[in-house]
Protein backbone atom coordinates (compact mmCIF):
# COMPACT_ATOMS: atom_id res chain seq x y z
CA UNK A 1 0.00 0.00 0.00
CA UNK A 2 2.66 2.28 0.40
CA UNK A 3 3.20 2.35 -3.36
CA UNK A 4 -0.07 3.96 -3.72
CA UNK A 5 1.25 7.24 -1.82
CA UNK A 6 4.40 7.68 -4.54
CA UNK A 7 1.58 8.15 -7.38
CA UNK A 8 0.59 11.47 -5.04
CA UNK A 9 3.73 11.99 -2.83
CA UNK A 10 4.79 14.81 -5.09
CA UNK A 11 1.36 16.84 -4.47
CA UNK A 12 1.75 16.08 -0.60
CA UNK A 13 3.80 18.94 1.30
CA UNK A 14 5.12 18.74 5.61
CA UNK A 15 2.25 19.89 7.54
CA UNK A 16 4.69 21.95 10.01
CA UNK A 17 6.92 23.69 7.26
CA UNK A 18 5.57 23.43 4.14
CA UNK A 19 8.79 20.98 2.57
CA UNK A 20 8.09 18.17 -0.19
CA UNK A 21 8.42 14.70 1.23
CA UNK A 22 9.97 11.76 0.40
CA UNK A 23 9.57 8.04 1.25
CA UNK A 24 11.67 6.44 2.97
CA UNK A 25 10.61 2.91 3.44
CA UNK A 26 7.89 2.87 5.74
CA UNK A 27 7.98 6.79 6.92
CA UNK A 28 7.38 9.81 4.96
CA UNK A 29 9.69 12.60 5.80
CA UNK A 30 10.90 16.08 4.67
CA UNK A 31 14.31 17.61 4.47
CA UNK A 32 14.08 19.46 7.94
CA UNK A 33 13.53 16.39 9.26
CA UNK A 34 10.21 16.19 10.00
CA UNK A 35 9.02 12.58 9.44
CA UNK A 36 5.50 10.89 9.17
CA UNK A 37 4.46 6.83 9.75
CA UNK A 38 2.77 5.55 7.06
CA UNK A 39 -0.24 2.61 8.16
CA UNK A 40 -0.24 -0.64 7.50
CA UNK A 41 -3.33 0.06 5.91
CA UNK A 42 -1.85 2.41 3.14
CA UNK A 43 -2.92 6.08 4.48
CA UNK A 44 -0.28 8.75 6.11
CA UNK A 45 -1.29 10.75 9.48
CA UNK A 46 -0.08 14.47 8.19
CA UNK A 47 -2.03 15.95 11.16
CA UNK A 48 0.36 18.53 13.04
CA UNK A 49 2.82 17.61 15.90
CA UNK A 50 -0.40 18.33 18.54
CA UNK A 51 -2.96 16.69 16.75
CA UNK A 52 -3.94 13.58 18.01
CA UNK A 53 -5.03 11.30 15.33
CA UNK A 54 -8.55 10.74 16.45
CA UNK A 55 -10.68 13.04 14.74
CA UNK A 56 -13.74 13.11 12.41
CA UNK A 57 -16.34 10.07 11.84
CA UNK A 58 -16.50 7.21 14.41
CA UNK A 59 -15.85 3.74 12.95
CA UNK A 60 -19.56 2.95 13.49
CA UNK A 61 -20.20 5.99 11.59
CA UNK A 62 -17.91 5.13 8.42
CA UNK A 63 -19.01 1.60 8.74
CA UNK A 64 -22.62 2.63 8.08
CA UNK A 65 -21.64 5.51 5.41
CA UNK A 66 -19.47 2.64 3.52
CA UNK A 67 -23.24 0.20 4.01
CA UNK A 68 -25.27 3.09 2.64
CA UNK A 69 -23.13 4.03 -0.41
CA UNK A 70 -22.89 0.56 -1.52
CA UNK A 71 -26.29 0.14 -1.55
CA UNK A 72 -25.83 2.90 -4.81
CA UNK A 73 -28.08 4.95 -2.85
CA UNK A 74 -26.12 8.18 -3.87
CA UNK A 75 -24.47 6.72 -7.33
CA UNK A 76 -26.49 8.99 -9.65
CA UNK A 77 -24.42 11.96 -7.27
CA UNK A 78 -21.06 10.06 -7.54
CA UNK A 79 -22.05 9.60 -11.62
CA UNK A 80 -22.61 13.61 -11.67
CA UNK A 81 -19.61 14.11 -10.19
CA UNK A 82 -17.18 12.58 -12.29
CA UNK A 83 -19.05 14.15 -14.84
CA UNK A 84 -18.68 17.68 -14.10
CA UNK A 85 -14.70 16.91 -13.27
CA UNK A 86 -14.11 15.53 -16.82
CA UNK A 87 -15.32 18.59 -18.06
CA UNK A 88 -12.88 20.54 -15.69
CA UNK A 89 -10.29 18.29 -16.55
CA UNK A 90 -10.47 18.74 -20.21
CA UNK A 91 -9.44 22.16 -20.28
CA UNK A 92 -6.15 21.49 -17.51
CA UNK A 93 -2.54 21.16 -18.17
CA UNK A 94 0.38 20.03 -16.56
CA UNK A 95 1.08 17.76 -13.56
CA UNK A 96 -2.18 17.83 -11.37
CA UNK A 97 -4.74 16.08 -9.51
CA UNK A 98 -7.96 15.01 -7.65
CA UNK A 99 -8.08 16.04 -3.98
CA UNK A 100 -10.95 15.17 -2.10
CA UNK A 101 -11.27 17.27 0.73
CA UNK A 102 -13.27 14.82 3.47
CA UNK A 103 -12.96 12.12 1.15
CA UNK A 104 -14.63 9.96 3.56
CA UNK A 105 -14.63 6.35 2.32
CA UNK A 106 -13.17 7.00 -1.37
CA UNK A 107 -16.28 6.66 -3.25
CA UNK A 108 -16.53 9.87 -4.69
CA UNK A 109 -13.30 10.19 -5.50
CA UNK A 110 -12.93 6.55 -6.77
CA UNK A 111 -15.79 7.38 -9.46
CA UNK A 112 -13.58 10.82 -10.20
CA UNK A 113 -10.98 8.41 -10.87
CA UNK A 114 -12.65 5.77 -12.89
CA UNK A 115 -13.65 9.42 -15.59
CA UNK A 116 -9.64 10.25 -15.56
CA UNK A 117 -7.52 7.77 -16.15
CA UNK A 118 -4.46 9.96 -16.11
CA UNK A 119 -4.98 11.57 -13.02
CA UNK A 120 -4.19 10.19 -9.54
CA UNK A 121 -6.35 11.31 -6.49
CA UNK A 122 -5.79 12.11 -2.85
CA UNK A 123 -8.12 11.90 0.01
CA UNK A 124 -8.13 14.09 2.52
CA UNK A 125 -9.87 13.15 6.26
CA UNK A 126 -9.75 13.56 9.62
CA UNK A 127 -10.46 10.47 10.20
CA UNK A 128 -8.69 7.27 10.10
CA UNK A 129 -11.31 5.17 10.15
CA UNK A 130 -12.16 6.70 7.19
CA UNK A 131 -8.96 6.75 5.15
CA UNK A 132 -8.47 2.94 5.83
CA UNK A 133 -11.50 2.18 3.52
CA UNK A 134 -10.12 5.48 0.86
CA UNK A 135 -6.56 3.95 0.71
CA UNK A 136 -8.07 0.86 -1.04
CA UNK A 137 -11.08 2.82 -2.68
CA UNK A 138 -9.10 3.19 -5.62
CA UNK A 139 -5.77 1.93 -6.77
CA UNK A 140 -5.03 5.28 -7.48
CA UNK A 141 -5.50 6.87 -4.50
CA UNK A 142 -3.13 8.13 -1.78
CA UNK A 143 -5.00 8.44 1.88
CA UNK A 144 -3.80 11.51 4.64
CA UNK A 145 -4.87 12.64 7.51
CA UNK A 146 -5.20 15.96 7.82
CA UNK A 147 -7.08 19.14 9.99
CA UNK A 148 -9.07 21.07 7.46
CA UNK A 149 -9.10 24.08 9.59
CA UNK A 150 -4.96 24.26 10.18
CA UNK A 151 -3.80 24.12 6.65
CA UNK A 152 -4.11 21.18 4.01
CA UNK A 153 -0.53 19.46 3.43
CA UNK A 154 -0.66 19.55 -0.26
CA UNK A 155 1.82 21.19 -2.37
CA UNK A 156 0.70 25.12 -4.27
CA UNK A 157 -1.29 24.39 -7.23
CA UNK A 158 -1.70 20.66 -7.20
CA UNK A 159 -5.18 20.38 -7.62
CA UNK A 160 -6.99 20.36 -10.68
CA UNK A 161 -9.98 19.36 -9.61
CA UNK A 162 -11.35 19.47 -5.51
CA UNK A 163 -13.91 17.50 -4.18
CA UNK A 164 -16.48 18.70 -1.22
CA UNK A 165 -19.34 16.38 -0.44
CA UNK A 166 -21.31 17.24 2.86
CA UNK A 167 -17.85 18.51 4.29
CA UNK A 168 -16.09 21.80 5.67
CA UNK A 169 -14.66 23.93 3.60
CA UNK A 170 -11.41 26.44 3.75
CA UNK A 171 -11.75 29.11 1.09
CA UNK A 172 -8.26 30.01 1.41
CA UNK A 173 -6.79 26.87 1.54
CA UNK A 174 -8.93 25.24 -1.57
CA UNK A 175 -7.81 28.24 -3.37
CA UNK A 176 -3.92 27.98 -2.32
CA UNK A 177 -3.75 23.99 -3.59
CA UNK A 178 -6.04 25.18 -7.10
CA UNK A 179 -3.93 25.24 -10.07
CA UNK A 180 -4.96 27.47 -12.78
CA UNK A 181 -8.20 26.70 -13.97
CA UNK A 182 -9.01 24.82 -11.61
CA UNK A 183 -12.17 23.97 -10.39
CA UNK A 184 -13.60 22.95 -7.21
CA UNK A 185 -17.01 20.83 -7.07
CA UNK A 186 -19.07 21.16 -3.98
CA UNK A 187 -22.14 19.05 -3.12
CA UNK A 188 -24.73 20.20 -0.52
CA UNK A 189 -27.81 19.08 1.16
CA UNK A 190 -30.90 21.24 0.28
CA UNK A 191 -33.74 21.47 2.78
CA UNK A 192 -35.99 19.03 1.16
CA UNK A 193 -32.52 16.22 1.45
CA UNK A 194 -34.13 12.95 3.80
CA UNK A 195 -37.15 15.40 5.01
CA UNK A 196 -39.00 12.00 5.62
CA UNK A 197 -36.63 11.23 8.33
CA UNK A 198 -35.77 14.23 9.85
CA UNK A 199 -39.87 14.86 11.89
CA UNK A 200 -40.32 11.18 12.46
CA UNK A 201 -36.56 10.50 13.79
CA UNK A 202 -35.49 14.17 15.30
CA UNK A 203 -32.57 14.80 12.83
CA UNK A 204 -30.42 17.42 12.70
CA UNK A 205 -31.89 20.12 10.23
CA UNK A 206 -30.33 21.99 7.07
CA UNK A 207 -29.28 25.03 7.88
CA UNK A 208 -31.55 27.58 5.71
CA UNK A 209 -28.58 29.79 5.27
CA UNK A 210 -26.05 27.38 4.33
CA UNK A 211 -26.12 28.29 0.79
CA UNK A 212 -25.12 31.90 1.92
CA UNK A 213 -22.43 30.47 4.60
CA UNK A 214 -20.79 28.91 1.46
CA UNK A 215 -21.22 31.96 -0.97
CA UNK A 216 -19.34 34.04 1.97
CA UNK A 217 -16.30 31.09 2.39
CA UNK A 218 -16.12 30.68 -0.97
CA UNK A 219 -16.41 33.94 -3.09
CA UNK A 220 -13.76 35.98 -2.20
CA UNK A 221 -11.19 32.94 -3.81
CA UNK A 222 -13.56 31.28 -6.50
CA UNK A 223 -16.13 31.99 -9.22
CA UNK A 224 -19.47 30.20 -9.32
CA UNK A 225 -19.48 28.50 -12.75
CA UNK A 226 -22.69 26.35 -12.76
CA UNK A 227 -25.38 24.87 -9.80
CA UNK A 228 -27.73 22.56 -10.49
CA UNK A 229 -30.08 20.86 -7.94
CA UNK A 230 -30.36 16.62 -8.35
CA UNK A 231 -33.31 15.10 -6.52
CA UNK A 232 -34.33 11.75 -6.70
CA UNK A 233 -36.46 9.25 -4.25
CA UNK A 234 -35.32 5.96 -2.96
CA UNK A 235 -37.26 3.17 -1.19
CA UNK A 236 -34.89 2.45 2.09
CA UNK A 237 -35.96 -0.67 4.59
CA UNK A 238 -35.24 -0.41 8.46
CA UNK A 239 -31.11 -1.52 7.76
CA UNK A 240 -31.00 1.50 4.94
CA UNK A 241 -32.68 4.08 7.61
CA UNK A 242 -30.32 3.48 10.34
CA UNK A 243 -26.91 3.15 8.15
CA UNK A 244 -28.65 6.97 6.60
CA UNK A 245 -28.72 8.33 10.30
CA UNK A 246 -25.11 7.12 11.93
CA UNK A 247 -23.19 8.23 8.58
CA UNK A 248 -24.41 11.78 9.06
CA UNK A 249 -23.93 14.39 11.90
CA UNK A 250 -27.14 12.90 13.73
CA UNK A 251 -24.99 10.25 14.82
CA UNK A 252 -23.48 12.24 17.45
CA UNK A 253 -26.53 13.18 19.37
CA UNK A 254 -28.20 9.80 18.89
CA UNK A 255 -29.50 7.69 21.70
CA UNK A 256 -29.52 4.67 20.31
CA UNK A 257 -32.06 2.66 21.27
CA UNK A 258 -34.24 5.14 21.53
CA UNK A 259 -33.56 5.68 17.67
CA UNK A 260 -33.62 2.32 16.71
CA UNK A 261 -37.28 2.44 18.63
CA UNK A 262 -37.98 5.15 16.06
CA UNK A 263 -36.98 3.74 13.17
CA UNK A 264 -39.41 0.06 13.81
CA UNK A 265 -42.56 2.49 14.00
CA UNK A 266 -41.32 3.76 10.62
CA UNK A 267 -42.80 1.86 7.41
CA UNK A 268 -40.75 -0.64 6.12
CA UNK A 269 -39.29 0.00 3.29
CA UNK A 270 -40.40 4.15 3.32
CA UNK A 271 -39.85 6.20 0.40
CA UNK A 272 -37.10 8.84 0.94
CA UNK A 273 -35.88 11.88 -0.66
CA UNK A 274 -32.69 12.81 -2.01
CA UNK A 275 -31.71 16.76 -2.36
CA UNK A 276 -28.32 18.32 -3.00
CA UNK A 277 -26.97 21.02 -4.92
CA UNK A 278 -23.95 20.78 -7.17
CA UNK A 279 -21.92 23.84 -7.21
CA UNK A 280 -19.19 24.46 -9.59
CA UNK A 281 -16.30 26.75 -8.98
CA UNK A 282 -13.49 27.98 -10.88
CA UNK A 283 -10.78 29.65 -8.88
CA UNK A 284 -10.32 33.34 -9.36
CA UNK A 285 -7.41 35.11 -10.98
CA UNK A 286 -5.58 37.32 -8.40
């Protein structure tokens, strides 16, 4: 697994001083010194020197994400994905690639992959649950852990396309890794996403201004190209329900028996709906 990282060690740069890295058998490490275990499961903890390397989702939470999204629940948005980034990626030169910033499990990114053969991607998470599944998503993917919010350890200019599904987002940051052109996709929940469960099961709401929260991270750095809204319905049973409540941010205020409770008084299976926005961004000239 540790060849998988050499397809993207050149995009990956020392989260305390900014150096390239280089392998050096099992470790990662940069010319100050600085050096970084690779897992036996493929990914690399770039997290600074305080962070502790138990962040983001829960394994019960990426264990029921990985559950749902096999299912092919959420294809048709994986499918529109790697639509809209061979489009980007027809109009990029030079030596670039995916990043997927809370890349989750891989799937998005995988599909990204399967649409650009040339291109090698890297997943970006908090959590290591999380980038044990990524690391083998795809063969080419390289996994890293990372803090969103102190600085992502990829190299200026190495992206040409980003990846945000349902995950935080630094303006500057995104902007700093975009080469020119490039273009950064963004996937959001709309009010309407899983309204069926939110009532009957107490879920955590959209936030009606969410759409303006991302206008104000993102516009000073990047252009909206294109938005389109994808809705669908699916029929989920009990096992589809719960898996669709411990992947998201409900998971962390669930009691869980009383939500399991919830979920038998549900009808079995229940139509559901499915609403997200796709946002397309190019990344403005300075």
């Amino acid at each position: 697994m540790c060849a998988v990282l050499d397809d993207v060690l050149r995009f990956l740069a020392c989260p305390h001083c900014g150096e390239s890295l280089q392998r050096q058998g099992g470790q990662l490490r940069c010319r100050t010194g600085h050096t970084f275990d690779v897992a036996r499961q493929g990914y690399v903890s770039l997290l600074p020197g305080d962070g502790k390397g138990n962040g983001g989702d829960t394994a019960e939470m990426i264990r029921a994400r990985a559950e749902f999204l096999a299912a092919g629940h959420f294809a048709h948005l994986a499918a529109a994905l790697a639509e809209s980034a061979a489009e980007a990626a027809e109009a990029m030169t030079g030596d670039a690639c995916v990043v997927d910033v809370g890349a989750g499990t891989g799937y998005y990114l995988a599909a990204i992959l399967d649409a650009l053969p040339g291109l090698a991607g890297l997943a970006l998470d908090a959590s290591r649950f999380a980038l044990r599944r990524a690391a083998r998503a795809h063969r080419r993917i390289g996994a890293a852990a990372c803090d969103v919010w102190r600085g992502l350890p990829v190299t200026d200019g190495a992206a040409a396309v980003m990846l945000n599904v349902f995950a935080p987002r630094n303006g500057p940051e995104l902007a700093r890794i975009a080469a020119p052109g490039g273009r950064l996709l963004v996937i959001m929940p709309t009010r309407l996403h899983m309204t069926e469960l939110i009532g009957a099961l107490g879920l955590l709401t959209v936030d009606p201004r969410k759409q303006e929260r991302l206008a104000r991270t993102l516009d000073p750095y990047f252009t909206l190209t294109a938005k389109r809204d994808i809705r669908s319905t699916v029929s989920l049973d009990h096992h589809d329900v719960l898996a669709a409540v411990m992947m998201g941010p409900s998971a962390w205020q669930a009691d869980q028996p009383a939500r399991q409770s919830s979920i038998r008084q549900l009808p079995d299976p229940l139509t559901v709906t499915l609403s997200v926005t796709l946002s397309s961004y190019l990344r403005s000239e300075s």
